[in-house]
C-alpha atoms as a PDB file:
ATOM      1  CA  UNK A   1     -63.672  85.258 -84.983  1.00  0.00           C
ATOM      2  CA  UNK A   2     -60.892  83.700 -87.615  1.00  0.00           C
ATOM      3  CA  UNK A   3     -60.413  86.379 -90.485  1.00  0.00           C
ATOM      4  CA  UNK A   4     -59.909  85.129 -93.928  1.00  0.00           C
ATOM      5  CA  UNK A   5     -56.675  84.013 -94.719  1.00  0.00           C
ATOM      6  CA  UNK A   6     -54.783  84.640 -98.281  1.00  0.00           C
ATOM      7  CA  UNK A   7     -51.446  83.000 -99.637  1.00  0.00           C
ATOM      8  CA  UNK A   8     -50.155  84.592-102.904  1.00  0.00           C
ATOM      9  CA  UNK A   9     -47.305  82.989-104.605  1.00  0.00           C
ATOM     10  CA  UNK A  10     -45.242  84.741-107.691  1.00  0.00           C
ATOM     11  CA  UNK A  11     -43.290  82.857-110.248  1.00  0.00           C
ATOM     12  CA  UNK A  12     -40.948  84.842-112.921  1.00  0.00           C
ATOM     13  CA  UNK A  13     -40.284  83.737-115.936  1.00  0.00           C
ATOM     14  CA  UNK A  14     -38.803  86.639-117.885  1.00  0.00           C
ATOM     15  CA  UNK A  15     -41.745  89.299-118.355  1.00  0.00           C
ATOM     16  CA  UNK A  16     -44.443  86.883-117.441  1.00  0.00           C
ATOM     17  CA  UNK A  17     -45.609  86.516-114.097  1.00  0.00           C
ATOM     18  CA  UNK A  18     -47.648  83.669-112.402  1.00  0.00           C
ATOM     19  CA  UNK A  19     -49.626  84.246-109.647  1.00  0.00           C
ATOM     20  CA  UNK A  20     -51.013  81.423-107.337  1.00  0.00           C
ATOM     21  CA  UNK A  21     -53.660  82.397-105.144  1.00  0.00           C
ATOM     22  CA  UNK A  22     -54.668  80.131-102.003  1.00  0.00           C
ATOM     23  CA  UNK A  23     -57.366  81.237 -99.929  1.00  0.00           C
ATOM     24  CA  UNK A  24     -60.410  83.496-100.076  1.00  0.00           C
ATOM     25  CA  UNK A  25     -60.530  86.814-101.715  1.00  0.00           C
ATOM     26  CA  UNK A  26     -62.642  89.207-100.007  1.00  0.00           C
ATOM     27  CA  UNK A  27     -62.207  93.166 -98.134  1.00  0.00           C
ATOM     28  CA  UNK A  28     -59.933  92.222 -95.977  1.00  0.00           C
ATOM     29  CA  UNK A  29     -57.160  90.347 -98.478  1.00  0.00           C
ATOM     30  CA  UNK A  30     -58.237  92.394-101.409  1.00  0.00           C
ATOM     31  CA  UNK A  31     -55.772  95.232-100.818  1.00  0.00           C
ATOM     32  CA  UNK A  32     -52.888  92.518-100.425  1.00  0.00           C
ATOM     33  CA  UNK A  33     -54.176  90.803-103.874  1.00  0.00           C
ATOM     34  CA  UNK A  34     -54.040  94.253-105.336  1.00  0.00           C
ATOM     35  CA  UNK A  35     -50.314  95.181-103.904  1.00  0.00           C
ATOM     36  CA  UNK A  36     -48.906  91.794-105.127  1.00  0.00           C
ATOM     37  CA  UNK A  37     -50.818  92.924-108.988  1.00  0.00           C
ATOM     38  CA  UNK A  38     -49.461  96.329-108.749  1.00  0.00           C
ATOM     39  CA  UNK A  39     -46.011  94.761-107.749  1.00  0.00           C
ATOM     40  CA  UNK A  40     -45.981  92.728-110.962  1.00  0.00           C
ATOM     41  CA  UNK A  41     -46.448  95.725-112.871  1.00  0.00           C
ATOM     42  CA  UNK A  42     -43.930  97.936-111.102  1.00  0.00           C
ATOM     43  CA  UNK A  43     -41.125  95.384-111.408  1.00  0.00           C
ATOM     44  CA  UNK A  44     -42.012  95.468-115.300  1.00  0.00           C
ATOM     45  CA  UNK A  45     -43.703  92.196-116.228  1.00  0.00           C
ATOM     46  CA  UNK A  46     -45.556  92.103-118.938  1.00  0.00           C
ATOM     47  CA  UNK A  47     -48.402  88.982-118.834  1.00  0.00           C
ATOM     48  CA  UNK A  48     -49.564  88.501-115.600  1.00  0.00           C
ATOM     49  CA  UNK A  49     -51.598  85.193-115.306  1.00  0.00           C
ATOM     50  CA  UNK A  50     -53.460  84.927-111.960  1.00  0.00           C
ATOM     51  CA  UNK A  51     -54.232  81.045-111.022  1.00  0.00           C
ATOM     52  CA  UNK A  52     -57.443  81.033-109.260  1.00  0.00           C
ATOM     53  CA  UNK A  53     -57.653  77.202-108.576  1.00  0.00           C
ATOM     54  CA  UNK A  54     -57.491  77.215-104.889  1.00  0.00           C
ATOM     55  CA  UNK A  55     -59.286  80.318-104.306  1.00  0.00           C
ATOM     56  CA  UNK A  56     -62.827  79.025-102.326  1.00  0.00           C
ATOM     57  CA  UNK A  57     -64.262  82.481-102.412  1.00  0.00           C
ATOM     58  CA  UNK A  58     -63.951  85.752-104.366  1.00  0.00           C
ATOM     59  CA  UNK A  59     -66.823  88.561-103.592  1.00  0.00           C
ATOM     60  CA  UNK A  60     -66.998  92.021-105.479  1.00  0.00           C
ATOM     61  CA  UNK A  61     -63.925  93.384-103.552  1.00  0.00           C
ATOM     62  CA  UNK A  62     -61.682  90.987-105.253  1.00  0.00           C
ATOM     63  CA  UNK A  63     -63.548  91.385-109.077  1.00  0.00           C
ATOM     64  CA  UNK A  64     -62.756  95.443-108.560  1.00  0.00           C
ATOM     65  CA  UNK A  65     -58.841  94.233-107.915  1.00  0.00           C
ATOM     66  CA  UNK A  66     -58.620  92.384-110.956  1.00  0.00           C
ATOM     67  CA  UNK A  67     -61.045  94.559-113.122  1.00  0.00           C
ATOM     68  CA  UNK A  68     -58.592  97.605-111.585  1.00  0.00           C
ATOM     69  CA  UNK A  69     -55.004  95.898-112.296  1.00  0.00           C
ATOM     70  CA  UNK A  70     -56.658  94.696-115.763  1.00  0.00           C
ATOM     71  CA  UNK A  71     -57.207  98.554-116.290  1.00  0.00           C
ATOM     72  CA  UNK A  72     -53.647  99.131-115.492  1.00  0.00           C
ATOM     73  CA  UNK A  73     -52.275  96.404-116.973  1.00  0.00           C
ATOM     74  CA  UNK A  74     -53.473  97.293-120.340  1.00  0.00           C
ATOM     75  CA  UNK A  75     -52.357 101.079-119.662  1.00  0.00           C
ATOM     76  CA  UNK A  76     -48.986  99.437-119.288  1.00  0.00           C
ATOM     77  CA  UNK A  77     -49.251  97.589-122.385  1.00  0.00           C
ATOM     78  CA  UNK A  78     -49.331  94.677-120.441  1.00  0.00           C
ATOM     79  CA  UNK A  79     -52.130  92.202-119.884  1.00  0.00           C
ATOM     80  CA  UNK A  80     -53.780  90.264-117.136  1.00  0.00           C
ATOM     81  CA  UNK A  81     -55.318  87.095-117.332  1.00  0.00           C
ATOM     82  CA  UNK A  82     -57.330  85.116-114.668  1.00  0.00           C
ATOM     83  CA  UNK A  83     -57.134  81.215-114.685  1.00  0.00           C
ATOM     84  CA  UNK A  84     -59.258  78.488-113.066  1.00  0.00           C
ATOM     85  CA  UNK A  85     -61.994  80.250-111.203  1.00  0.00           C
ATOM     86  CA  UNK A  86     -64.094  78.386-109.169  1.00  0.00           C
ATOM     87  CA  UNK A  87     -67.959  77.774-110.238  1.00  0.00           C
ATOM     88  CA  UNK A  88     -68.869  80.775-107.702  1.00  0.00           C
ATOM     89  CA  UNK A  89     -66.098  83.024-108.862  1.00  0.00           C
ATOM     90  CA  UNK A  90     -66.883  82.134-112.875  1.00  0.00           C
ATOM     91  CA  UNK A  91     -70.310  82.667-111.656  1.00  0.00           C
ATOM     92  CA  UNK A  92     -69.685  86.012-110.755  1.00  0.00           C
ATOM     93  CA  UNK A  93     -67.937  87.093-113.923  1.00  0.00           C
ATOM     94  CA  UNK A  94     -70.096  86.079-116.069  1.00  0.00           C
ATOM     95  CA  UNK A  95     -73.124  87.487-114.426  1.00  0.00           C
ATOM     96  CA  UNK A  96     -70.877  90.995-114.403  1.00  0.00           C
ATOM     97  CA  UNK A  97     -69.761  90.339-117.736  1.00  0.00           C
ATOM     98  CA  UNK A  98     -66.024  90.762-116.447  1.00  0.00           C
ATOM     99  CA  UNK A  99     -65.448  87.259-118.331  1.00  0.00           C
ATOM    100  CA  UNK A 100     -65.318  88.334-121.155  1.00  0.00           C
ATOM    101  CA  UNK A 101     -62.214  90.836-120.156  1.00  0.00           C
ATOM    102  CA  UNK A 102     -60.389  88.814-117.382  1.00  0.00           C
ATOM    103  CA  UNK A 103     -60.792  85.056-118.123  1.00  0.00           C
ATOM    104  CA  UNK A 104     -58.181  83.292-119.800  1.00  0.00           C
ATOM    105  CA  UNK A 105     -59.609  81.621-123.429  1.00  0.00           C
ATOM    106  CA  UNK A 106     -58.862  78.214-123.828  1.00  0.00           C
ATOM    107  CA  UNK A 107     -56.428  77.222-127.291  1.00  0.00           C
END
């Protein structure tokens, strides 16, 4: 059995963080997901944009991350912003409603 495999990828620029996620999101890379999101706000950044472009799956374990380190975020005074979901991941946070708090809005 292969277990899911994750790559996360932070870029600094000042307060604002990018975050490049490569893989599928799921229980078992969740918790890292949520580590490298609690990391951002620990270290003191202040926008937080998550790329989701190459992310092939994200279940319910990986919407409680974000809608968690959104919650934190914002308790921070900072915000969080997801970018590029896949049809199946915009799928799911629109049928949650979570789009309307984690999605990036186009200019």
């Amino acid at each position: 059995m292969t277990l899911p495999q994750l790559n996360i990828y932070r870029h600094d620029r000042g307060t604002r963080a990018l975050i490049t996620l490569a893989g599928e999101i799921d229980p078992v890379t969740a918790p890292q997901v949520q580590a490298a999101l609690e990391r951002c706000l620990h270290d003191g950044v202040t926008t937080i944009d998550v790329d989701l472009t190459t992310v092939g799956l994200c279940d319910g374990s990986g919407l409680g991350v974000f809608l968690d380190a959104s919650r934190h975020a914002a308790e921070a005074r900072a915000s969080l912003r997801l970018h590029h979901p896949s049809p199946q991941t915009a799928r799911l946070l629109a049928d949650t409603g979570s789009d309307r708090v984690l999605l990036s809005r186009p200019c």
